[in-house]
C-alpha atoms as a PDB file:
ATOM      1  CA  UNK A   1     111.508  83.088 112.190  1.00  0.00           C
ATOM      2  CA  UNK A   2     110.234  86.845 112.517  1.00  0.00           C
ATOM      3  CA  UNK A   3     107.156  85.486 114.468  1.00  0.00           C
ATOM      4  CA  UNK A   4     109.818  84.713 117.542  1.00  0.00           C
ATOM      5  CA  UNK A   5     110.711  87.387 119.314  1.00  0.00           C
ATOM      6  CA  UNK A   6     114.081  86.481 120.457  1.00  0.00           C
ATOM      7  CA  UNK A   7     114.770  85.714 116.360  1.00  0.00           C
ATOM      8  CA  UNK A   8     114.109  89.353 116.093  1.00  0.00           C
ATOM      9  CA  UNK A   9     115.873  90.668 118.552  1.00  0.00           C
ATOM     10  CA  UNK A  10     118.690  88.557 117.336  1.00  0.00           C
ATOM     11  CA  UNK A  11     119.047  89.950 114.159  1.00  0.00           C
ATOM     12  CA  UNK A  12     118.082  93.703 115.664  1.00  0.00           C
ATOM     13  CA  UNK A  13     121.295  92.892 117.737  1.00  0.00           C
ATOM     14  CA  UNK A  14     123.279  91.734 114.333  1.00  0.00           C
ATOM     15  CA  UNK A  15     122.555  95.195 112.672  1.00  0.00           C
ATOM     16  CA  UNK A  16     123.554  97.270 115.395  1.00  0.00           C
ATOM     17  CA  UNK A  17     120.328  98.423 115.954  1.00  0.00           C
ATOM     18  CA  UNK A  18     118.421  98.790 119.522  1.00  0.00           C
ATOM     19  CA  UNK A  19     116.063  96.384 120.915  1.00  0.00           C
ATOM     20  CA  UNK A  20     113.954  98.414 123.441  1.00  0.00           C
ATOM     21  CA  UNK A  21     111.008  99.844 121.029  1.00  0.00           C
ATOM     22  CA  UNK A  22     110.831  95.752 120.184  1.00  0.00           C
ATOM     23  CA  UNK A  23     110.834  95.177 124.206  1.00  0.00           C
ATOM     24  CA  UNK A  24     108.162  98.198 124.674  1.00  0.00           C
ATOM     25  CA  UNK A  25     105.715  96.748 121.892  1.00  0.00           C
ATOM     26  CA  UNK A  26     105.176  93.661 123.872  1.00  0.00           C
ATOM     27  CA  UNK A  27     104.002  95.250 126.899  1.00  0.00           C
ATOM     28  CA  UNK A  28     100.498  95.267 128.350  1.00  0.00           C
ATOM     29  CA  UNK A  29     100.183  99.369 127.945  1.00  0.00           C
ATOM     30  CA  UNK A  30     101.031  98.544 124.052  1.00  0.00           C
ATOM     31  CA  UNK A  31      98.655  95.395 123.841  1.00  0.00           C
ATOM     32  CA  UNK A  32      95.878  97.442 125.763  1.00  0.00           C
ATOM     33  CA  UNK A  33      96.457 100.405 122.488  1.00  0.00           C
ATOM     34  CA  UNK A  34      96.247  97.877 119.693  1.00  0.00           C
ATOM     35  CA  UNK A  35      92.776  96.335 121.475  1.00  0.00           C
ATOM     36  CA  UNK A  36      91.562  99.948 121.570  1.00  0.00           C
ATOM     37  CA  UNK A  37      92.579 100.828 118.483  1.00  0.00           C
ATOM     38  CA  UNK A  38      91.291  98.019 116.477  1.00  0.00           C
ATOM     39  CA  UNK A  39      87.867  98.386 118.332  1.00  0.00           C
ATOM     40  CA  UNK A  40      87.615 102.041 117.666  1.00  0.00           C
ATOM     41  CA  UNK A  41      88.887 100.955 113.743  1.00  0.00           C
ATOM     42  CA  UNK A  42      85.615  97.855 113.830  1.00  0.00           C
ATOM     43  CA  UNK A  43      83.193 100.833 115.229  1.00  0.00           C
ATOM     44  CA  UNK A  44      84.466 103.049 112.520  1.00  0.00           C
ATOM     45  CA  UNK A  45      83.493 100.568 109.425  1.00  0.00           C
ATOM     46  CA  UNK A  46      86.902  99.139 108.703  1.00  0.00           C
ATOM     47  CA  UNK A  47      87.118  95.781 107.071  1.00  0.00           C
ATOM     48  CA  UNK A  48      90.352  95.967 105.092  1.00  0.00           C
ATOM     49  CA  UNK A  49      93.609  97.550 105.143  1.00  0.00           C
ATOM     50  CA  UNK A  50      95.168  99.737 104.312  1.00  0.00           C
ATOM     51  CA  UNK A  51      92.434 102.115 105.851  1.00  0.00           C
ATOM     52  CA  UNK A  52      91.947 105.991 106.467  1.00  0.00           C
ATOM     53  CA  UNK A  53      88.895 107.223 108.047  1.00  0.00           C
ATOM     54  CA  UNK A  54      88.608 111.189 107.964  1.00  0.00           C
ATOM     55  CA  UNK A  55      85.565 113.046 109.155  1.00  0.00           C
ATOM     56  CA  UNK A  56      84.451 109.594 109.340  1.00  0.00           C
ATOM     57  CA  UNK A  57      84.708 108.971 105.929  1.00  0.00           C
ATOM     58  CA  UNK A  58      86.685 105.568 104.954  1.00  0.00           C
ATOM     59  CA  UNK A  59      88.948 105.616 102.522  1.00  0.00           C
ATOM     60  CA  UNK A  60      90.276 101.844 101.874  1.00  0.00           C
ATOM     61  CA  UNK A  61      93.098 100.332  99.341  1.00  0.00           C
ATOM     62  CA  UNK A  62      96.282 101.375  98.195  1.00  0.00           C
ATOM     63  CA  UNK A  63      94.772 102.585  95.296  1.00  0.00           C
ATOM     64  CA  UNK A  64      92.769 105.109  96.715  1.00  0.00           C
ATOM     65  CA  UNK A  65      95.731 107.387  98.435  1.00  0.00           C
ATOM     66  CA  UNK A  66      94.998 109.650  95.766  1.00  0.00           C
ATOM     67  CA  UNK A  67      91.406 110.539  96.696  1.00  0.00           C
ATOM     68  CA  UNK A  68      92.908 110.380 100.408  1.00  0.00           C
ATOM     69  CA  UNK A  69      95.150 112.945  99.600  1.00  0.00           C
ATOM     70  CA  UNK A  70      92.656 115.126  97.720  1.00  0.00           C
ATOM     71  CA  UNK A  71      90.314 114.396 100.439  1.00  0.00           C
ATOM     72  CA  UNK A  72      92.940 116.128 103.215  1.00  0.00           C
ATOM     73  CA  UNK A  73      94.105 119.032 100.894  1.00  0.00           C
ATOM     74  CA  UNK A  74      90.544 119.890 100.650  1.00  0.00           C
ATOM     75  CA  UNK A  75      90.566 120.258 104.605  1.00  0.00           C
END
């Protein structure tokens, strides 16, 4: 169950691989970042993902990483 926690850091543990950055994301400093971070995306115009705002222009869907990229090449 990859919604548990403990299921994750389970099979983290299984693959050799560190459990701390899976500690660290369930802290309060982390949860505070994500609250900020989706209100700053909702003031922004966001209402999908995946979503890039530049300049404060929105650019929304996998399909559109090509104007994103134009968009940052341009400068």
């Amino acid at each position: 169950n990859i919604a548990d926690a403990r299921d994750l850091a389970k099979m983290l543990e299984e693959e050799g691989l560190p459990t701390q950055r899976l500690e660290a994301s369930m802290s309060q400093a982390v949860h505070q970042r994500y609250e900020q971070d989706s209100q700053r995306a909702v003031d922004a115009g966001v209402f999908g993902a995946p979503s890039y705002v530049v300049e404060g222009e929105i650019f929304w869907g996998q399909d559109r990483l090509d104007f994103l990229q134009r968009r940052l090449n341009k400068g």
